[in-house]
Protein backbone atom coordinates (compact mmCIF):
# COMPACT_ATOMS: atom_id res chain seq x y z
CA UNK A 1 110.44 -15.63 -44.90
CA UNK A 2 108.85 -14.36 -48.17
CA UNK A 3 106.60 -11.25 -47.43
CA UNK A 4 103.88 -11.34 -49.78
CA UNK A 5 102.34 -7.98 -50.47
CA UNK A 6 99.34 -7.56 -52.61
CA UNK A 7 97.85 -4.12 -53.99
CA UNK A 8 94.53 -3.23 -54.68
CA UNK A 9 94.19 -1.17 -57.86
CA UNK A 10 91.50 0.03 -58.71
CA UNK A 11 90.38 0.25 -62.64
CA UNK A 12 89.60 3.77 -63.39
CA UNK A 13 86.66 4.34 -66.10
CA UNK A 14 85.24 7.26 -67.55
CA UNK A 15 81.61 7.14 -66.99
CA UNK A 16 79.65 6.21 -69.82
CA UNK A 17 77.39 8.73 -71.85
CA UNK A 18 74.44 7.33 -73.15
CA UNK A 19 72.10 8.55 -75.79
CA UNK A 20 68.44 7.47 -75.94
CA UNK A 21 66.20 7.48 -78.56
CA UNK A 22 62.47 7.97 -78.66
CA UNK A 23 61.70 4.25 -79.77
CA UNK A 24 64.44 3.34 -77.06
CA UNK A 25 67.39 2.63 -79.07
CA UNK A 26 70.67 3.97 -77.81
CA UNK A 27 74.38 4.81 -78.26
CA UNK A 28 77.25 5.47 -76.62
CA UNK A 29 78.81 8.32 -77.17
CA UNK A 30 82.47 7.82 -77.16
CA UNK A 31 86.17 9.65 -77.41
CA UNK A 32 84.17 12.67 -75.78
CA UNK A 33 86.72 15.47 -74.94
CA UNK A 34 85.61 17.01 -71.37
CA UNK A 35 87.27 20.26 -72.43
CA UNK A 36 84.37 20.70 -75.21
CA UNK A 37 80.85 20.63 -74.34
CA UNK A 38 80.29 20.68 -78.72
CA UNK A 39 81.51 17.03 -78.80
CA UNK A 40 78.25 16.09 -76.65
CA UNK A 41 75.80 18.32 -78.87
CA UNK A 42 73.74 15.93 -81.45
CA UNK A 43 71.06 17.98 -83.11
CA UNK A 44 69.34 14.18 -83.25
CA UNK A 45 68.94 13.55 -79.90
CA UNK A 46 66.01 14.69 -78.31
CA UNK A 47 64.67 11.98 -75.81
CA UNK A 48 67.52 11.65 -73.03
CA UNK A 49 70.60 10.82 -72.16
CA UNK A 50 72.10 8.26 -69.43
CA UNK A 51 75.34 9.09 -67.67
CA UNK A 52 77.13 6.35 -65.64
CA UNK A 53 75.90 2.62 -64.85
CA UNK A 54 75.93 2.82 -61.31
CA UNK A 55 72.62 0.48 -59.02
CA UNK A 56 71.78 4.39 -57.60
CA UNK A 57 69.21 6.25 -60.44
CA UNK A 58 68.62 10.10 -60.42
CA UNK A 59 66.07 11.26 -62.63
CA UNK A 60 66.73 14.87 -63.96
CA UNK A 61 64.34 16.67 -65.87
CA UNK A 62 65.37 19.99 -68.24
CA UNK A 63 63.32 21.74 -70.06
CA UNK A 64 66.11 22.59 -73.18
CA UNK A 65 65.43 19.95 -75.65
CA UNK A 66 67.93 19.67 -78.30
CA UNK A 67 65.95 20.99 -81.43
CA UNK A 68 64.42 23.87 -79.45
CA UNK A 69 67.97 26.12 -79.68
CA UNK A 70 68.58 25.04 -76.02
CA UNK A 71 71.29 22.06 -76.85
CA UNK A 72 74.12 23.93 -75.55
CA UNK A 73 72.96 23.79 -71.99
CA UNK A 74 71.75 20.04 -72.23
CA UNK A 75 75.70 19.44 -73.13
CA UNK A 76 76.79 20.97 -70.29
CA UNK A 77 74.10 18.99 -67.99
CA UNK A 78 75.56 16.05 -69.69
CA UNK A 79 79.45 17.28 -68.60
CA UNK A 80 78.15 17.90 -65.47
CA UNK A 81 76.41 14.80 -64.77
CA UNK A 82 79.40 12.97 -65.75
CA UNK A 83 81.62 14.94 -63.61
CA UNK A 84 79.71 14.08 -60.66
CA UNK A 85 79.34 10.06 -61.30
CA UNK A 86 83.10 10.14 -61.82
CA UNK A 87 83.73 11.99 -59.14
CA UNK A 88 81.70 9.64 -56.80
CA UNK A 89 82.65 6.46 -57.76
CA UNK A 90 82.54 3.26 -54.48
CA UNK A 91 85.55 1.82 -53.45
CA UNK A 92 86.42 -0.64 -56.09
CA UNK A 93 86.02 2.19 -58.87
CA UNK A 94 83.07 1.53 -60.42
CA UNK A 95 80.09 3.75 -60.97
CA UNK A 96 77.32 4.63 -58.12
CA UNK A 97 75.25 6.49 -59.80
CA UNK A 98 73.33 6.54 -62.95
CA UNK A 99 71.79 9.44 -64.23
CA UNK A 100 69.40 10.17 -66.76
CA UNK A 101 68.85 13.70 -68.25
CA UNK A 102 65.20 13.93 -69.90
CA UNK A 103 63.68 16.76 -71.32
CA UNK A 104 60.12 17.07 -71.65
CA UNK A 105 60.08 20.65 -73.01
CA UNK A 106 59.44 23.34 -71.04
CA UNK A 107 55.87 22.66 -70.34
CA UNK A 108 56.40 19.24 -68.63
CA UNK A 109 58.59 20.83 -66.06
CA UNK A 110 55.76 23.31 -65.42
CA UNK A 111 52.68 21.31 -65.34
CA UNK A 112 53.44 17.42 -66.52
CA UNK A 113 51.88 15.33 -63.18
CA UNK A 114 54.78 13.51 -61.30
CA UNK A 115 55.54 11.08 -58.81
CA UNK A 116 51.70 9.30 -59.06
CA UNK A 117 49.75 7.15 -60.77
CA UNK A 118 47.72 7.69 -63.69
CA UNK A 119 45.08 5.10 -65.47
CA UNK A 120 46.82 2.54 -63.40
CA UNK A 121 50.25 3.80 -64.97
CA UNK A 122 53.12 5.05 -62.55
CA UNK A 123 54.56 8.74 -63.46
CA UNK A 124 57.74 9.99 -63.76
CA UNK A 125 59.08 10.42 -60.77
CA UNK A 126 62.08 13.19 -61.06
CA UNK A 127 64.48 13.83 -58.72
CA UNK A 128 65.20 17.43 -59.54
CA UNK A 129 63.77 19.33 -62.03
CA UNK A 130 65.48 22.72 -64.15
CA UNK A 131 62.56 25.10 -63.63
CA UNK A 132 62.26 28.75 -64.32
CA UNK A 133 62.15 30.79 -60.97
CA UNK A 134 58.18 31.89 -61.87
CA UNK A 135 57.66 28.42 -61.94
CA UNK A 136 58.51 27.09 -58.87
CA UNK A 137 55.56 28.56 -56.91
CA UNK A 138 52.80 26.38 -58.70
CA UNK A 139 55.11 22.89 -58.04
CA UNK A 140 55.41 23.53 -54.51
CA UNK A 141 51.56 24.73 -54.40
CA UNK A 142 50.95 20.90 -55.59
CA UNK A 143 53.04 19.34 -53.05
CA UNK A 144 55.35 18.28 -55.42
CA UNK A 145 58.87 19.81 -54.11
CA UNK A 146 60.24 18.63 -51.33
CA UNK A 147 61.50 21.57 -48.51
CA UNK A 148 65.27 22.08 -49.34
CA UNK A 149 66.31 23.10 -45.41
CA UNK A 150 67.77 19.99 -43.81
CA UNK A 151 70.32 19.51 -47.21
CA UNK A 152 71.20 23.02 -46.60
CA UNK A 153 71.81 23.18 -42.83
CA UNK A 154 73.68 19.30 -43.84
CA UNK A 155 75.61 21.46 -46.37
CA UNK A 156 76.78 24.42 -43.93
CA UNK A 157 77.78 21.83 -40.76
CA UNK A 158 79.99 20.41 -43.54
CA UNK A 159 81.46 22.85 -45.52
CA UNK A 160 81.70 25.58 -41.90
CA UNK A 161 79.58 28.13 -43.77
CA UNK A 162 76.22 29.13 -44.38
CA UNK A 163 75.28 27.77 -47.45
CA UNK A 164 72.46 30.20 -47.91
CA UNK A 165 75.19 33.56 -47.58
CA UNK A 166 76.30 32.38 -51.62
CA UNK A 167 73.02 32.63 -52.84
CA UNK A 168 71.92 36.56 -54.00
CA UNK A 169 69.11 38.28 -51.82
CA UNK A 170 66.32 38.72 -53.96
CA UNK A 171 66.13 34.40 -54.69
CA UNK A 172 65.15 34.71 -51.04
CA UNK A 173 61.40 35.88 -52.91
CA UNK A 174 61.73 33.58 -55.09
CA UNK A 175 62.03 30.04 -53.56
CA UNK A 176 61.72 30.61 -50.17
CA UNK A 177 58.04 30.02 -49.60
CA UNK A 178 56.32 29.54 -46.15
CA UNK A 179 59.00 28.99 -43.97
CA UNK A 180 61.76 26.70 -46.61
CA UNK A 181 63.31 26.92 -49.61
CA UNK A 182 62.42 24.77 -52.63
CA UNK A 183 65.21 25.92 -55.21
CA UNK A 184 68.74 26.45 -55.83
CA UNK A 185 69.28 29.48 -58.23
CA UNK A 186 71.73 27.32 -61.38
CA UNK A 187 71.78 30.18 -64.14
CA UNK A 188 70.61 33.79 -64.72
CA UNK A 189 69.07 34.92 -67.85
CA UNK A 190 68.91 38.44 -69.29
CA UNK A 191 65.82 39.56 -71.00
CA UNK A 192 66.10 43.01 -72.60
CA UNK A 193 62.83 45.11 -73.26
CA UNK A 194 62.40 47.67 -76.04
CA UNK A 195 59.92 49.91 -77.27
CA UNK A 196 58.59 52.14 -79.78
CA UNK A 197 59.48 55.80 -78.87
CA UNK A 198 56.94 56.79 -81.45
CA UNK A 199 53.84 55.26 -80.16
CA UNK A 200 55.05 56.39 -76.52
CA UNK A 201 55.24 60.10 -77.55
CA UNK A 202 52.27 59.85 -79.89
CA UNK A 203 49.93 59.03 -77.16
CA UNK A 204 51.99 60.78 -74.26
CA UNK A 205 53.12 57.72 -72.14
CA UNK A 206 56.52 58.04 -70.26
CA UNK A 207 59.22 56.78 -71.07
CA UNK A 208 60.69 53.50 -68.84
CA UNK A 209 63.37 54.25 -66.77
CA UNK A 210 65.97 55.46 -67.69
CA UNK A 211 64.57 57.17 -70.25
CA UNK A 212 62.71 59.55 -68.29
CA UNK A 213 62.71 60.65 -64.35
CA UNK A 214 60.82 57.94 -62.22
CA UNK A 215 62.95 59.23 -59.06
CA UNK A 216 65.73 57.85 -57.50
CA UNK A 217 66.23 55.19 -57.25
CA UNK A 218 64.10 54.44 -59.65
CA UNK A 219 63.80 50.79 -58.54
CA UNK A 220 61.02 51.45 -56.34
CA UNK A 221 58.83 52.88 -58.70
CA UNK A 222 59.31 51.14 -62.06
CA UNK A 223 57.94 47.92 -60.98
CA UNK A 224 56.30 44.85 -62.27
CA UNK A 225 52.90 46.82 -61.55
CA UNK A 226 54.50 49.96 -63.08
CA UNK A 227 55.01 47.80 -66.12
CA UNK A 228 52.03 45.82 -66.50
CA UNK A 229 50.23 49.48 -66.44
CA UNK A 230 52.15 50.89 -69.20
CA UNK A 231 51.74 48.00 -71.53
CA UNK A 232 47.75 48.10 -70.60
CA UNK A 233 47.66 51.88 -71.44
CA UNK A 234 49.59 50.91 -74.82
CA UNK A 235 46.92 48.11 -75.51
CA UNK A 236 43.97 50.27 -74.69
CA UNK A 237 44.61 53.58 -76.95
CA UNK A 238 46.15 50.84 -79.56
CA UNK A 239 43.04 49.22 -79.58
CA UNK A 240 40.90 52.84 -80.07
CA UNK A 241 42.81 53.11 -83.16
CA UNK A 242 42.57 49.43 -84.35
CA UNK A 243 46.29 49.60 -85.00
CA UNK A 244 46.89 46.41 -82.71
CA UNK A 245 44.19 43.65 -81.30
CA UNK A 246 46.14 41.97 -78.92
CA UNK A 247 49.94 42.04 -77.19
């Protein structure tokens, strides 16, 4: 008897990346090195880019275009994208997913229309969108974010944890609205404020913390409101003096 075994192999391939032009024209972008997010920024390419050739589309939107300084995080969307299509391939080792990264600057994420119809046209129709966190309120006001709960209680019967626990306390103000979150916190930014000590002590407005005593801990004093009124004092004795029109 002559046993007969046969192997399936399957063909391993790095998923494509794709860039698209505005008058739809395209490249592939090849000998990319995973280990350096540089090799995927091209100062050029500003439309989108298409990750994988699998039948299953997602649609991401982000607001860092290319030429606006925010390329470096667009390249790592890209690694990331292609991470996750390799990572996810079907049985026979091809591609599931395809997934296009468009950015329509940061004021389509905030206010372009989506997933609807316009002078008999059909919108984009994204299936997650990069959004800053004072943004997400007016999406979800619209109807257009879909409640986030039953992917997270999914998430936790899989993984044996909570998956909300990981995310930082104060997000729970920021995208959980009404009764379910809409938002995943991705990255944190750091804004720094500074001021003129000289106008402050020239028209005998305090300091900001921690400059001068606001109590302890200061936190619940120096607040958004707290700030908002120091900047209007500014504006109003600026204005008296015709020194500044507007801030």
């Amino acid at each position: 008897h002559i046993l007969l075994f046969m192997t399936l192999i399957a063909v391993y391939q790095t998923a494509e990346i794709r860039a698209i032009f505005p008058d739809g024209d395209n490249i592939t972008l090849m000998d990319f090195d995973g280990n350096n997010f540089r090799d995927l920024y091209i100062p050029l390419f500003e439309h989108s880019y298409l990750i994988g050739n699998g039948p299953t589309k997602i649609l991401l939107w982000n607001p860092n275009g290319e030429n606006d300084g925010g390329g470096e995080i667009g390249s790592l969307l890209n690694i990331a994208a292609k991470q996750f299509v390799e990572d996810n391939l079907d049985e026979s080792g091809r591609d599931k997913y395809t997934i296009e990264i468009y950015s329509p600057g940061w004021g389509g994420v905030v206010s372009d229309p989506i997933c609807d119809t316009e002078d008999g046209k059909n919108l984009p129709c994204p299936d997650l969108i990069i959004i800053g966190t004072t943004q997400v309120a007016s999406r979800v006001q619209n109807g257009d974010f879909a409640a986030l709960n039953g992917y997270f209680a999914e998430h936790s019967l899989r993984e044996g944890k909570v998956f909300t626990d990981d995310i930082l306390p104060k997000y729970f103000y920021e995208y959980y609205l009404g009764e379910s979150w809409y938002s995943i916190p991705l990255v944190s930014d750091v804004r720094v404020v500074m001021f003129n000590s000289t106008s402050f002590d020239r028209y005998n407005i305090t300091y900001p913390p921690p400059h001068s005593d606001w109590g302890e801990p200061y936190s619940s004093t120096w607040d958004w409101v707290a700030y908002a009124d120091t900047v209007q004092s500014l504006s109003e004795v600026w204005d008296e003096d015709q020194e500044i029109m507007q801030y």
